[in-house]
Structures are given as structure tokens and as C-alpha cells.
C-alpha atoms as a PDB file:
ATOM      1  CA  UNK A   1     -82.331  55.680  11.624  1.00  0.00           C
ATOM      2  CA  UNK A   2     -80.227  57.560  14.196  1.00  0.00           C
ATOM      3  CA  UNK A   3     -81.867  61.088  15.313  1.00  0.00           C
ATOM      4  CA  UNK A   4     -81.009  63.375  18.058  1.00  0.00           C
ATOM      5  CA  UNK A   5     -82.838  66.744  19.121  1.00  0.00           C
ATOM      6  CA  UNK A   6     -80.456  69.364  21.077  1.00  0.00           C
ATOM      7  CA  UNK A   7     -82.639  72.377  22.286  1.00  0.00           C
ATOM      8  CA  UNK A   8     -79.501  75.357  21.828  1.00  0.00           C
ATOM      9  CA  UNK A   9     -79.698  79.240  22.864  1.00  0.00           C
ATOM     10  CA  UNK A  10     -81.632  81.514  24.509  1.00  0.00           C
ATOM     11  CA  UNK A  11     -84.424  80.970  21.899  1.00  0.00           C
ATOM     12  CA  UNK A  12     -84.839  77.488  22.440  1.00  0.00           C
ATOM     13  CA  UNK A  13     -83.950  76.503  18.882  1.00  0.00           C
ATOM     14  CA  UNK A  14     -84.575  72.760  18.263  1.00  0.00           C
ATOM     15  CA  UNK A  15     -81.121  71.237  16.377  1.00  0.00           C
ATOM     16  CA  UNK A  16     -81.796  68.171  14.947  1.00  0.00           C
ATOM     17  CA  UNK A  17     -79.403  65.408  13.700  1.00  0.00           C
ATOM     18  CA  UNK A  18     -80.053  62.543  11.533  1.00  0.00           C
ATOM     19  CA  UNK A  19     -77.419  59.720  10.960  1.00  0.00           C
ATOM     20  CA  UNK A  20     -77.762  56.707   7.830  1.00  0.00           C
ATOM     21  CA  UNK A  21     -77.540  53.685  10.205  1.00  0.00           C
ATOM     22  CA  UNK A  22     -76.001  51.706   6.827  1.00  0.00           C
ATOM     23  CA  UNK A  23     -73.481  54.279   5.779  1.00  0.00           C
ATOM     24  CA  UNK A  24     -72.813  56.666   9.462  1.00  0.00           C
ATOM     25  CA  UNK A  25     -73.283  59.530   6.496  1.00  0.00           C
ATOM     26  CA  UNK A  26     -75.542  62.657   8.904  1.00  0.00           C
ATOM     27  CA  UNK A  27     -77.517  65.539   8.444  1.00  0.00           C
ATOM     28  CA  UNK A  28     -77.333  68.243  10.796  1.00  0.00           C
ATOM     29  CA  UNK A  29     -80.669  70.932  10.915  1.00  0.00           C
ATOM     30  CA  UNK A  30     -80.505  74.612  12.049  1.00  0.00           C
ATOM     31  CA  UNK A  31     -77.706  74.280  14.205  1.00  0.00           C
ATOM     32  CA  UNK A  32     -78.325  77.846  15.581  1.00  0.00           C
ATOM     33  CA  UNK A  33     -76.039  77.730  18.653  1.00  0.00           C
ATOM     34  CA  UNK A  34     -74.456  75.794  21.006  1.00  0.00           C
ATOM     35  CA  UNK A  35     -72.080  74.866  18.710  1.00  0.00           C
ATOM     36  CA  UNK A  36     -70.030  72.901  21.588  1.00  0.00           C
ATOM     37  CA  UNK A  37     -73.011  71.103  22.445  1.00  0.00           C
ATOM     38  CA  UNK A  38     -73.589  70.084  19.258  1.00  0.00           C
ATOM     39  CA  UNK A  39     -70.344  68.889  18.440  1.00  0.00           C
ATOM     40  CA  UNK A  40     -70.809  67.182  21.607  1.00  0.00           C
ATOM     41  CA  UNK A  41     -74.084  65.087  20.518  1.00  0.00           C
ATOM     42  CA  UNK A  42     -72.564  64.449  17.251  1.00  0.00           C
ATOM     43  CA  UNK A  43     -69.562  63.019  18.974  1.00  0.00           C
ATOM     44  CA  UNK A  44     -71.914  60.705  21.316  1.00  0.00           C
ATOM     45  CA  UNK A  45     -73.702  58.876  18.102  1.00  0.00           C
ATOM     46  CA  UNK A  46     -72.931  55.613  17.440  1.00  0.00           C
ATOM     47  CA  UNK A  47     -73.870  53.451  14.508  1.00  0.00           C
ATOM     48  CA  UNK A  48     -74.741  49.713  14.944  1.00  0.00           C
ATOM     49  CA  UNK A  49     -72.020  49.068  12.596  1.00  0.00           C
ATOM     50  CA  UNK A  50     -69.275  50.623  14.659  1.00  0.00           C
ATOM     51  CA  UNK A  51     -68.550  53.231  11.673  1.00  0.00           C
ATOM     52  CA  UNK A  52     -67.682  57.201  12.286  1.00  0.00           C
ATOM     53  CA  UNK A  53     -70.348  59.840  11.890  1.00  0.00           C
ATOM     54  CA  UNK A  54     -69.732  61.876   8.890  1.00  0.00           C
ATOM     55  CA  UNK A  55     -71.706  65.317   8.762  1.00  0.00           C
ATOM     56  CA  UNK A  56     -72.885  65.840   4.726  1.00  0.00           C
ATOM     57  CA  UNK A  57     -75.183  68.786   5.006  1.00  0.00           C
ATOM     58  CA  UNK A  58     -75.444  71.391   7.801  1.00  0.00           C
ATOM     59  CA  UNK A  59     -79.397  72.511   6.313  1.00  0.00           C
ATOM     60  CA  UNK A  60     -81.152  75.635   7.410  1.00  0.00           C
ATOM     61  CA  UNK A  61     -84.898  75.643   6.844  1.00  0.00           C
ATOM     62  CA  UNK A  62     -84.813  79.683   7.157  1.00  0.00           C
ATOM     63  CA  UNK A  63     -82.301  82.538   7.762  1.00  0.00           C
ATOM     64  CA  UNK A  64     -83.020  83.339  10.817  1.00  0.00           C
ATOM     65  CA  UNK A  65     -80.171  83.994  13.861  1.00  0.00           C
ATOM     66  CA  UNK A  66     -81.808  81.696  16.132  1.00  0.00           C
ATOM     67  CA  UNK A  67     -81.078  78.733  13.317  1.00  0.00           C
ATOM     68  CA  UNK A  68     -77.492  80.128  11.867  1.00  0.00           C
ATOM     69  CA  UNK A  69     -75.859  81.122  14.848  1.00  0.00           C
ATOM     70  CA  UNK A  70     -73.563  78.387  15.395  1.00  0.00           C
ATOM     71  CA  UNK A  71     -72.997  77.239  12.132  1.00  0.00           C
ATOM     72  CA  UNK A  72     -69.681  78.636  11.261  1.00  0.00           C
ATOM     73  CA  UNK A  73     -68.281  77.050  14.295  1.00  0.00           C
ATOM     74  CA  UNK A  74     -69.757  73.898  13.679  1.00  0.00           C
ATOM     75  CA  UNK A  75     -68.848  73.584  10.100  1.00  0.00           C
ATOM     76  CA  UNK A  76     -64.914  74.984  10.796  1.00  0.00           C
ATOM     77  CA  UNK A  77     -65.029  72.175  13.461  1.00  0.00           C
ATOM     78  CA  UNK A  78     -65.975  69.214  10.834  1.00  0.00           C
ATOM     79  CA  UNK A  79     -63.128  70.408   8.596  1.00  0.00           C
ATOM     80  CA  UNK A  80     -62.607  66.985   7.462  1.00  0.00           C
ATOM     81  CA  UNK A  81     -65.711  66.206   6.421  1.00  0.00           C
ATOM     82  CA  UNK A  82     -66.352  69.723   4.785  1.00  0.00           C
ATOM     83  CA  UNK A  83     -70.307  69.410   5.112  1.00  0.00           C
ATOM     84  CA  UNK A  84     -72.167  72.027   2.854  1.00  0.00           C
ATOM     85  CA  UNK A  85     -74.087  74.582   3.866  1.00  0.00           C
ATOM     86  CA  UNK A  86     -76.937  74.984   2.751  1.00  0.00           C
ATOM     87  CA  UNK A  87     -79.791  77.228   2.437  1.00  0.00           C
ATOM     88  CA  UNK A  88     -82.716  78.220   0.321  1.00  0.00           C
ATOM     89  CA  UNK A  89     -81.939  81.497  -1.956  1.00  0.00           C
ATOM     90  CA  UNK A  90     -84.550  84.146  -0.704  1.00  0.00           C
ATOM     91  CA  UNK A  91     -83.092  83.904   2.668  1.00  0.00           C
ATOM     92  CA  UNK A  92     -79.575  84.657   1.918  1.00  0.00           C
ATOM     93  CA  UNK A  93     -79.794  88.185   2.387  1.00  0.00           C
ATOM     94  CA  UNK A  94     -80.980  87.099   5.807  1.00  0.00           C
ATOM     95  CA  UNK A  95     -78.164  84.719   6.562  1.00  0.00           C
ATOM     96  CA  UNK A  96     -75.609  87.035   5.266  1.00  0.00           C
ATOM     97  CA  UNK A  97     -76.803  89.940   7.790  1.00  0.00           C
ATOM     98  CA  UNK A  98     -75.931  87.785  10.927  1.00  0.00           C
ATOM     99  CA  UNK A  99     -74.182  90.318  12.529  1.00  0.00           C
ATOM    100  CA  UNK A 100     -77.217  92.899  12.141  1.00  0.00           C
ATOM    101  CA  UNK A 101     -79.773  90.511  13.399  1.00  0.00           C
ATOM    102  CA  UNK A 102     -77.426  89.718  16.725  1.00  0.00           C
ATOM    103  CA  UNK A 103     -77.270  93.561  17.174  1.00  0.00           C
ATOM    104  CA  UNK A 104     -80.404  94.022  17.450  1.00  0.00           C
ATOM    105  CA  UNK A 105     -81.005  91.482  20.416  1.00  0.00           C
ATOM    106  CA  UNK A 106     -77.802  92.361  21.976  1.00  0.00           C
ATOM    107  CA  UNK A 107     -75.616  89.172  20.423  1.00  0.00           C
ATOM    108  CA  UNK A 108     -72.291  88.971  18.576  1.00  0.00           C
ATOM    109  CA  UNK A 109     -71.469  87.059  15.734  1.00  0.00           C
ATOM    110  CA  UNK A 110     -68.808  86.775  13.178  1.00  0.00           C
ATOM    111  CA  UNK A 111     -69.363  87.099   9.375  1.00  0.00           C
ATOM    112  CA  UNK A 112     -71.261  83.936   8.323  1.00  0.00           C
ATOM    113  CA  UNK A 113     -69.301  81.851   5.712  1.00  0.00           C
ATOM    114  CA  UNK A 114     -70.546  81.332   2.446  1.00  0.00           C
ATOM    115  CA  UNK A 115     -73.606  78.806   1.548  1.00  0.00           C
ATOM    116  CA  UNK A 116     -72.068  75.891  -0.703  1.00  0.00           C
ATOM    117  CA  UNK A 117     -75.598  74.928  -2.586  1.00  0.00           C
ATOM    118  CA  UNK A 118     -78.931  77.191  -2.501  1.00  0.00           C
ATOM    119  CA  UNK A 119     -81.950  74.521  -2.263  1.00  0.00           C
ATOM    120  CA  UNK A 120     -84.698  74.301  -4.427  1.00  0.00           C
ATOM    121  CA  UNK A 121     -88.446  73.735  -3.847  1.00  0.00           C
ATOM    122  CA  UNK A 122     -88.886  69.570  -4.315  1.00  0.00           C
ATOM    123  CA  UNK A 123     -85.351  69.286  -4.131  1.00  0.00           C
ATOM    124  CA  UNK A 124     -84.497  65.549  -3.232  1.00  0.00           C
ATOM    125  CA  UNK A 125     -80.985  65.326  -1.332  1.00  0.00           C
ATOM    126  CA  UNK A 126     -79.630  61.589   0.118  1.00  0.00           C
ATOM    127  CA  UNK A 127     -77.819  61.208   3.191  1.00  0.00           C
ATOM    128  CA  UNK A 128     -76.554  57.801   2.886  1.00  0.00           C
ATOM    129  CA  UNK A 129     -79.625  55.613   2.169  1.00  0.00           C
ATOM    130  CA  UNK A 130     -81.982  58.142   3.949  1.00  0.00           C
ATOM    131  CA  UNK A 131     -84.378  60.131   1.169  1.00  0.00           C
ATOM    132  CA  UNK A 132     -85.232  63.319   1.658  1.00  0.00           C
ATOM    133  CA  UNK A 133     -86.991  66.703  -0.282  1.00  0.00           C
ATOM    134  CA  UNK A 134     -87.465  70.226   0.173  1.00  0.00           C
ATOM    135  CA  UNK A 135     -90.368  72.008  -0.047  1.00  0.00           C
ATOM    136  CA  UNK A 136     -90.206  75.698   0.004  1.00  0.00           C
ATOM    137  CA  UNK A 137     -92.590  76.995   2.344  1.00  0.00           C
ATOM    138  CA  UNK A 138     -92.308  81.102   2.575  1.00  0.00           C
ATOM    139  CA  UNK A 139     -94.298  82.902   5.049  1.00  0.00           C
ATOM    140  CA  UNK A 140     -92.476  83.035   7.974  1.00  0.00           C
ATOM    141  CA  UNK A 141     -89.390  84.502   6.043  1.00  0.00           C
ATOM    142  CA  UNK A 142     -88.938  84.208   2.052  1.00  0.00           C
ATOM    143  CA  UNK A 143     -87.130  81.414   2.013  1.00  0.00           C
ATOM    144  CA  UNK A 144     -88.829  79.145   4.965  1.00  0.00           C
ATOM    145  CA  UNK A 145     -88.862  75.614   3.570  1.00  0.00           C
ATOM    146  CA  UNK A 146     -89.743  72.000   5.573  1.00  0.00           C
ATOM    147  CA  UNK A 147     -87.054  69.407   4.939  1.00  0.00           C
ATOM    148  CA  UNK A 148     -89.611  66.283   4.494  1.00  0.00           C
ATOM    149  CA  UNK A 149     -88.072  62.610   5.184  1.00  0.00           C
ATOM    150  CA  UNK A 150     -89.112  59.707   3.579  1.00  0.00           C
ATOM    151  CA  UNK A 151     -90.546  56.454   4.960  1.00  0.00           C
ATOM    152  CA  UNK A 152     -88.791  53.936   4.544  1.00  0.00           C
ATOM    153  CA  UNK A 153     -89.698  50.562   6.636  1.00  0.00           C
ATOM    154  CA  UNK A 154     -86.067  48.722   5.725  1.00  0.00           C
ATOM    155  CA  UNK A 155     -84.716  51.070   7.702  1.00  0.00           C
ATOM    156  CA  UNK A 156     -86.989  51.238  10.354  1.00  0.00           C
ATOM    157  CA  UNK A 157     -87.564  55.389   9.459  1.00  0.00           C
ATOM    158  CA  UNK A 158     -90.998  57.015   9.360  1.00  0.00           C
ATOM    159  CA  UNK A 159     -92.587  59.820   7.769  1.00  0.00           C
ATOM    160  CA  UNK A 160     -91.263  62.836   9.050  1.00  0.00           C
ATOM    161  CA  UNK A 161     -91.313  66.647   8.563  1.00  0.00           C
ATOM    162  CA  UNK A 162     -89.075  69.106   9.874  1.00  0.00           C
ATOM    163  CA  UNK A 163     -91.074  72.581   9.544  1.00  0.00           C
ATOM    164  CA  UNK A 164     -89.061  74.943  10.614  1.00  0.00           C
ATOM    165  CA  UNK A 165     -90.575  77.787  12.077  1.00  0.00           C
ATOM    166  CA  UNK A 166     -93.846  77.111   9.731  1.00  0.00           C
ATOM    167  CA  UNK A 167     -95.812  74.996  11.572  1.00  0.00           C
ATOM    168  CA  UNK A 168     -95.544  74.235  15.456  1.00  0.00           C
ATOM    169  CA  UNK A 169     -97.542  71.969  17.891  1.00  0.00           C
ATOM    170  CA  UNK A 170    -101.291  74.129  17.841  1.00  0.00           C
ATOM    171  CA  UNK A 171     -99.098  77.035  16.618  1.00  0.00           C
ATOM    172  CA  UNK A 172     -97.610  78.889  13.788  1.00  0.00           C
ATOM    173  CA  UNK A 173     -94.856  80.748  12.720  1.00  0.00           C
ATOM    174  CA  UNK A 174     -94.337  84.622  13.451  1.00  0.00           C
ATOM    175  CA  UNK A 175     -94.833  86.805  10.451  1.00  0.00           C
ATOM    176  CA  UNK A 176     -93.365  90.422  11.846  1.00  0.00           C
ATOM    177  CA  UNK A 177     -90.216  89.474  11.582  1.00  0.00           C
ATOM    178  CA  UNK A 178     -87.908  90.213   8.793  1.00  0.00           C
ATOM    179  CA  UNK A 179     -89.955  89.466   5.275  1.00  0.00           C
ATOM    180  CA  UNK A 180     -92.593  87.358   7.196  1.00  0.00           C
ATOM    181  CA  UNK A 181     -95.900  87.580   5.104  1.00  0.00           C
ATOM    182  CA  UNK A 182     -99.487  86.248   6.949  1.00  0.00           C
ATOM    183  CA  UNK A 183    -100.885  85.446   3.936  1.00  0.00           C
ATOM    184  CA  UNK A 184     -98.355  83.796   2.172  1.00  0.00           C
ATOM    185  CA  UNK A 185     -97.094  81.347   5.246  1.00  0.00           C
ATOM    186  CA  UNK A 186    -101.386  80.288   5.506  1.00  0.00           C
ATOM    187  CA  UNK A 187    -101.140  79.505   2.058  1.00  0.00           C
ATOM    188  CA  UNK A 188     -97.826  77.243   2.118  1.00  0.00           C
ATOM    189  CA  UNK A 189     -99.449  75.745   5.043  1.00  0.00           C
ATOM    190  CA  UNK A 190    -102.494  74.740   4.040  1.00  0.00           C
ATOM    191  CA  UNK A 191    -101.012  73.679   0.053  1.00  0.00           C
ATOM    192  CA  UNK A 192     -97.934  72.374   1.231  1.00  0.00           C
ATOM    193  CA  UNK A 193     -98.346  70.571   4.449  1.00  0.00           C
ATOM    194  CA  UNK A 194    -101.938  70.095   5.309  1.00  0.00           C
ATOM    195  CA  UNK A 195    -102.370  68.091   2.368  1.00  0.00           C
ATOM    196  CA  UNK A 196     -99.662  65.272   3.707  1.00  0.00           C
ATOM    197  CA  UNK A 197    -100.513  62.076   5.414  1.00  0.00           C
ATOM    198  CA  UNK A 198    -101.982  62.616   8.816  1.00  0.00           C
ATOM    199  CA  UNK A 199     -99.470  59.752  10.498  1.00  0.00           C
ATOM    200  CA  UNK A 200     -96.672  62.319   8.978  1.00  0.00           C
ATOM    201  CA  UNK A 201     -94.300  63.105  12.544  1.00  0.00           C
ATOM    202  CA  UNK A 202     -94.001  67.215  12.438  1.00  0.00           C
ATOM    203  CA  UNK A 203     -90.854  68.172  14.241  1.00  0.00           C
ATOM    204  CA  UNK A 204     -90.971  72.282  14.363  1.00  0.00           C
ATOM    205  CA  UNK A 205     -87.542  74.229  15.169  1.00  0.00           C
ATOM    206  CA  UNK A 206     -89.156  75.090  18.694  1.00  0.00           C
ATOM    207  CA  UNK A 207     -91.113  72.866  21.349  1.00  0.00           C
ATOM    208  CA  UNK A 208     -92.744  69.842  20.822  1.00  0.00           C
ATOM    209  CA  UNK A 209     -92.689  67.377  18.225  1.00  0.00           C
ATOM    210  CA  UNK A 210     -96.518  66.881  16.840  1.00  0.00           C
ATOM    211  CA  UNK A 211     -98.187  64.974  14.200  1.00  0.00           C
ATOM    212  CA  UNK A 212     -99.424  66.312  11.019  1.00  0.00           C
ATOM    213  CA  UNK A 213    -103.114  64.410  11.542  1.00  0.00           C
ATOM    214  CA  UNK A 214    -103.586  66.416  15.374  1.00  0.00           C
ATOM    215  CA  UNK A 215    -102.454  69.446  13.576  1.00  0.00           C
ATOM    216  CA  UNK A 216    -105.142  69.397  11.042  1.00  0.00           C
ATOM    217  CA  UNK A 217    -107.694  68.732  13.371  1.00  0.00           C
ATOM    218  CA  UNK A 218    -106.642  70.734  16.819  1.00  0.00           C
ATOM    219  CA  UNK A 219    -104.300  73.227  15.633  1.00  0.00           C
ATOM    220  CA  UNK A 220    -106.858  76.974  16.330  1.00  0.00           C
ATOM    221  CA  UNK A 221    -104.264  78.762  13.904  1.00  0.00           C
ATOM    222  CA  UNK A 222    -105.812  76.240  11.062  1.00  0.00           C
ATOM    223  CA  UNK A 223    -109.413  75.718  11.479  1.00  0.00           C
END
């Protein structure tokens, strides 16, 4: 598997991108701004097999500006490919008041453009021969959910969970933001991802990558 982590805008969100090796078919998570740059890293990938990079999904594992921001410019720019946006339900009123949320920390934005497919908890989605699910995780906003990747040792790809902002390295997700709820992100936590391998990789949408075994046993937030 092909991955690449761009850290974009002032927030530090972490941008992920995952590319089939087999089929060059890619993934692109919370690209929240930057776009340039991550047009950039897209550009840079190159598959084994010689074959162009073809974006399928842009996913957003919440509605937050700091993971949307530089989405319309990143999808307008892949207007060939066309890659869906997509987006868990509860968060669109989130996503759709863009402009509000860069307001009130003194950014602009235009008028986000419409999702393509809402996401469902336990989803599964393919991206070439890569496997992947949803599972909706609300807490930090209503429609949080971890986008969980499949092992699979043919292609050489690991366990992997993308949290969000859910569950960081010994941290977790706000909750005063805009529908956060304590309780509710504890309890997707500790039924949703606690209960996964411990050799699962987290990768959070800030800072450092973890695993989901150190997490269970070091993280203060959980014990």
C-alpha cells in the first residue's frame, strides 16, 4: 500500500492519502487545507506499476473546518476523476456552515459543494483492492466516525485506524465544540475502538500516529 501524511493549516490537520498499489485507485482523508500541497503530494505518488493516481473518495471523518477546508479546491482540481465526497449525515449541517465556522476564527471560505454519498456506520467502501469500513463514532461532533482499514498481508497493508479527532496519542477529542457530547465520545471509544486488536496502527487527524494496544494501556483519558 501507498500512504502519505501532509500536516495542512494553522490547526495542524493530519491529511492522509492512501493509493491501491494493484489498481493506482486513492483515497484522500480530511483534506482540510492546503489544497496546493495536497495536490502536490498526490502528484508525487507513484505506483510500482507505473499507472496514474486516481482519487475515488475525498472522506471526512467529521465536519469540522479544520478537515473541510480545502476540499472544494481539491475536488474542482481532480475534475477528471470526479472523486465523491463524502461524509457521515449528522455532520452535514456542520459541513454546510463552512463559512460560519471560518468567521468565527477569522477565515474565509466559499460555499462547500454538495456531499455525493452520506456514510453509514459499518459501511464497507473499496479503493481498488484495499478494504475498508466505517464506524460511526459521535462524541466529538454527531457525526465523528474512524475510517478502519483492513489487513491484508498480499498487499503488504496492516491494520489501521484513522480516528479522526476521537482518539489521539494519550489524548482525546474536544467535546465543547459544536455538538461535541463527553459522554457519548467515552462511550464510542471504549465500544467502538478499545475493543479492536491491540497491534491495530491509530492514525488521529492531529499529531502522532499511535497504536491501539499503548492506547489502552497508557492513554490517562481511558483508564
Amino acid at each position: 500500500m501507498l500512504a502519505k501524511k501532509i500536516v495542512v493549516g494553522t490547526f495542524q490537520c493530519n491529511c492522509r492519502i492512501l493509493v491501491c498499489p494493484v489498481t493506482g485507485e486513492a483515497l484522500i482523508v480530511d483534506p482540510g487545507d492546503e489544497p496546493l500541497q495536497i495536490l502536490k503530494a498526490l502528484e508525487g505518488i507513484k505506483t510500482s506499476a507505473g499507472l496514474s493516481v486516481r482519487v475515488k473518495y475525498l472522506f471526512h471523518t467529521h465536519g469540522h473546518l479544520d478537515h473541510i477546508g480545502g476540499t472544494r479546491t481539491v475536488r474542482e482540481s481532480l475534475s477528471e476523476a470526479r472523486p465523491q465526497i463524502v461524509l457521515h449525515r449528522s455532520d452535514e449541517p456542520l459541513y454546510s456552515s463552512l463559512k460560519m465556522q471560518g468567521q468565527l476564527f477569522g477565515k474565509q471560505y466559499e460555499e462547500p459543494l454538495s456531499v455525493d454519498h452520506y456514510i453509514q456506520d459499518e459501511e464497507e467502501m473499496q479503493v481498488g483492492q484495499l478494504k475498508l469500513s466505517v464506524l460511526h463514532t459521535p462524541g466529538h461532533s454527531p457525526g465523528s466516525v474512524c475510517l478502519r482499514l483492513h489487513q491484508d498481508t498480499a498487499l503488504g497493508v496492516p491494520e489501521v485506524l484513522f480516528t479522526g479527532d476521537t482518539l489521539f496519542q494519550g489524548s482525546v477529542g474536544r467535546t465543547d465544540l459544536w455538538g461535541g457530547d463527553q459522554d457519548q465520545m467515552f462511550q464510542s471509544i471504549h465500544q467502538r475502538l478499545l475493543v479492536l486488536d491491540g497491534d491495530t496502527q491509530v492514525c488521529p487527524g492531529h499529531g502522532a500516529d499511535t497504536q491501539m494496544g499503548i492506547e489502552k494501556l497508557q492513554n490517562p483519558f481511558l483508564q
